[in-house]
Protein backbone atom coordinates (compact mmCIF):
# COMPACT_ATOMS: atom_id res chain seq x y z
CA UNK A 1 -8.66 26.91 24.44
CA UNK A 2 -9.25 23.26 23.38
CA UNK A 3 -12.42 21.25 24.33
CA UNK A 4 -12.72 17.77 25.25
CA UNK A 5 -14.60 16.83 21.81
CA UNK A 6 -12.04 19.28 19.99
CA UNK A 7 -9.99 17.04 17.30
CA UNK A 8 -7.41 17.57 14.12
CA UNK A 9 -8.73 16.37 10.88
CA UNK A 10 -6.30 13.68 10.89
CA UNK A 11 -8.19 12.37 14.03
CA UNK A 12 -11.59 12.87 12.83
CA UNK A 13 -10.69 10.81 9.85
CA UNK A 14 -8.60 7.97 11.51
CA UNK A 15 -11.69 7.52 14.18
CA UNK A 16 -14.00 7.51 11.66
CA UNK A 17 -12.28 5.29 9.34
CA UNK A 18 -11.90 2.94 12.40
CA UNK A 19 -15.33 2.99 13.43
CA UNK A 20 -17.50 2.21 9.72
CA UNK A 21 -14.58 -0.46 9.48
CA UNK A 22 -13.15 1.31 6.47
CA UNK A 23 -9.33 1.50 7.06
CA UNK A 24 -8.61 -1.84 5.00
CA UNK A 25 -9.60 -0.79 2.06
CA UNK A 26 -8.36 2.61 2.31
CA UNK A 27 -4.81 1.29 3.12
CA UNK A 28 -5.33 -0.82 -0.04
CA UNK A 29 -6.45 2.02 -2.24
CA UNK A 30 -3.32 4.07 -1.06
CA UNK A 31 -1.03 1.23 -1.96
CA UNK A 32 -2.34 1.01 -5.71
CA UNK A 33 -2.30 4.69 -5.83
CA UNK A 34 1.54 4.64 -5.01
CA UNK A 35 2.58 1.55 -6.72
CA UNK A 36 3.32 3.60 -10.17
CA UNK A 37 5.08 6.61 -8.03
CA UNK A 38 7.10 4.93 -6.34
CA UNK A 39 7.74 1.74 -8.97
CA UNK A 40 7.73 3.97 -12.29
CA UNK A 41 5.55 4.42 -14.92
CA UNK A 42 7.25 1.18 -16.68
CA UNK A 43 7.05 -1.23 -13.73
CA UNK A 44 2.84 0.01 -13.11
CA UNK A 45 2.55 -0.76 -16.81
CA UNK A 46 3.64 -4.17 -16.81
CA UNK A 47 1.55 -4.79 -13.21
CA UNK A 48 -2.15 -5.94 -14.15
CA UNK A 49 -2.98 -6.24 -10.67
CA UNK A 50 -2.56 -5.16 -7.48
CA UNK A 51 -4.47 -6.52 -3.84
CA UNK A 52 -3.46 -6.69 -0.59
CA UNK A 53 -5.12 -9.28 1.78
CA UNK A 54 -4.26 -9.42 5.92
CA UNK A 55 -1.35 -7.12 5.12
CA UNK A 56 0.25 -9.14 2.25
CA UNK A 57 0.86 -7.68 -1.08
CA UNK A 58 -0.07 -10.07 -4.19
CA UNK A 59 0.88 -8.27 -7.62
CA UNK A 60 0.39 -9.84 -10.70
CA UNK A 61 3.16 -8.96 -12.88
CA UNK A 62 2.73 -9.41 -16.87
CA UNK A 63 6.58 -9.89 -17.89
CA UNK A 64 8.50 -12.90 -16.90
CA UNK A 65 11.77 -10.97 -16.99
CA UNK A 66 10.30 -8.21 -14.41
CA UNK A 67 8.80 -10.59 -12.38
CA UNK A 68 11.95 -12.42 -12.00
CA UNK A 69 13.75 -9.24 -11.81
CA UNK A 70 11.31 -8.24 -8.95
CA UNK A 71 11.41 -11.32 -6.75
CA UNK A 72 14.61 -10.59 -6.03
CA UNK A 73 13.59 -6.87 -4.84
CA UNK A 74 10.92 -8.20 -2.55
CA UNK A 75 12.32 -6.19 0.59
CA UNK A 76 12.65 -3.26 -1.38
CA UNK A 77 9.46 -2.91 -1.97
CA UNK A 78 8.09 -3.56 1.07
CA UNK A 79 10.75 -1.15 2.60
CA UNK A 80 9.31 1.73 0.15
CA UNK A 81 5.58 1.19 0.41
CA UNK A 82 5.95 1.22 4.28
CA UNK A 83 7.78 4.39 4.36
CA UNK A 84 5.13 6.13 1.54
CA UNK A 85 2.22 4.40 3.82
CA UNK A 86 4.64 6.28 7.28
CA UNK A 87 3.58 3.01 9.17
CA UNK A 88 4.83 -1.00 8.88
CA UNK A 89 1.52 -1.63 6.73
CA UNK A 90 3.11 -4.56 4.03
CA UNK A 91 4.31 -7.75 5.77
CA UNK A 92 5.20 -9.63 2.66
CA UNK A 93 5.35 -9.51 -1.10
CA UNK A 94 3.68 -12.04 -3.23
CA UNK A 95 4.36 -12.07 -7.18
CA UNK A 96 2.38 -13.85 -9.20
C-alpha cells in the first residue's frame, strides 16, 4: 500500500533538485560528463571547454580542422546529447 508522501528515488531527487534550485548545473555537469562518450576520446581531447548557458551549448574546440569539421555536425550533436540527457535539454550549439 502506497502513502500520500510515498515517492521513487527518481522523484525525491527531481523535487529536490527543483526546490535548492540545483537542476542547472546538474544538467550541465551531465553534459560534460557525456561529451567524451558520446563524441570519443579524440573529439573530448581536442575540446578545452565545455558550458552550457539558458540551454545553449558553447564548446571551445582547440583544432581548426575539427572545429570546422564540427560546425557542420551541429544538429548531430544536439540530436545525441538530447537523447543521452532522455529530454530536449540543448537548443543550440555554439563553437568557439
Amino acid at each position: 500500500m502506497k502513502k500520500k508522501n510515498d515517492n521513487t528515488l527518481q522523484e525525491a531527487m527531481s523535487e529536490m533538485l527543483r526546490e535548492y534550485r540545483l537542476k542547472p548545473q546538474y544538467d550541465e555537469t551531465r553534459v560534460k560528463s557525456l561529451w567524451e562518450k558520446i563524441m570519443g576520446k579524440t573529439i573530448a581531447t581536442y575540446t578545452s571547454n565545455i558550458a552550457v548557458r539558458k540551454n545553449v551549448l558553447y564548446l571551445t574546440i582547440l583544432s581548426a580542422p575539427l572545429k570546422h569539421e564540427l560546425s557542420f555536425a551541429k544538429d548531430k550533436i544536439k540530436t545525441r546529447l538530447n537523447e543521452e540527457m532522455g529530454e530536449e535539454y540543448i537548443k543550440d550549439v555554439v563553437i568557439r
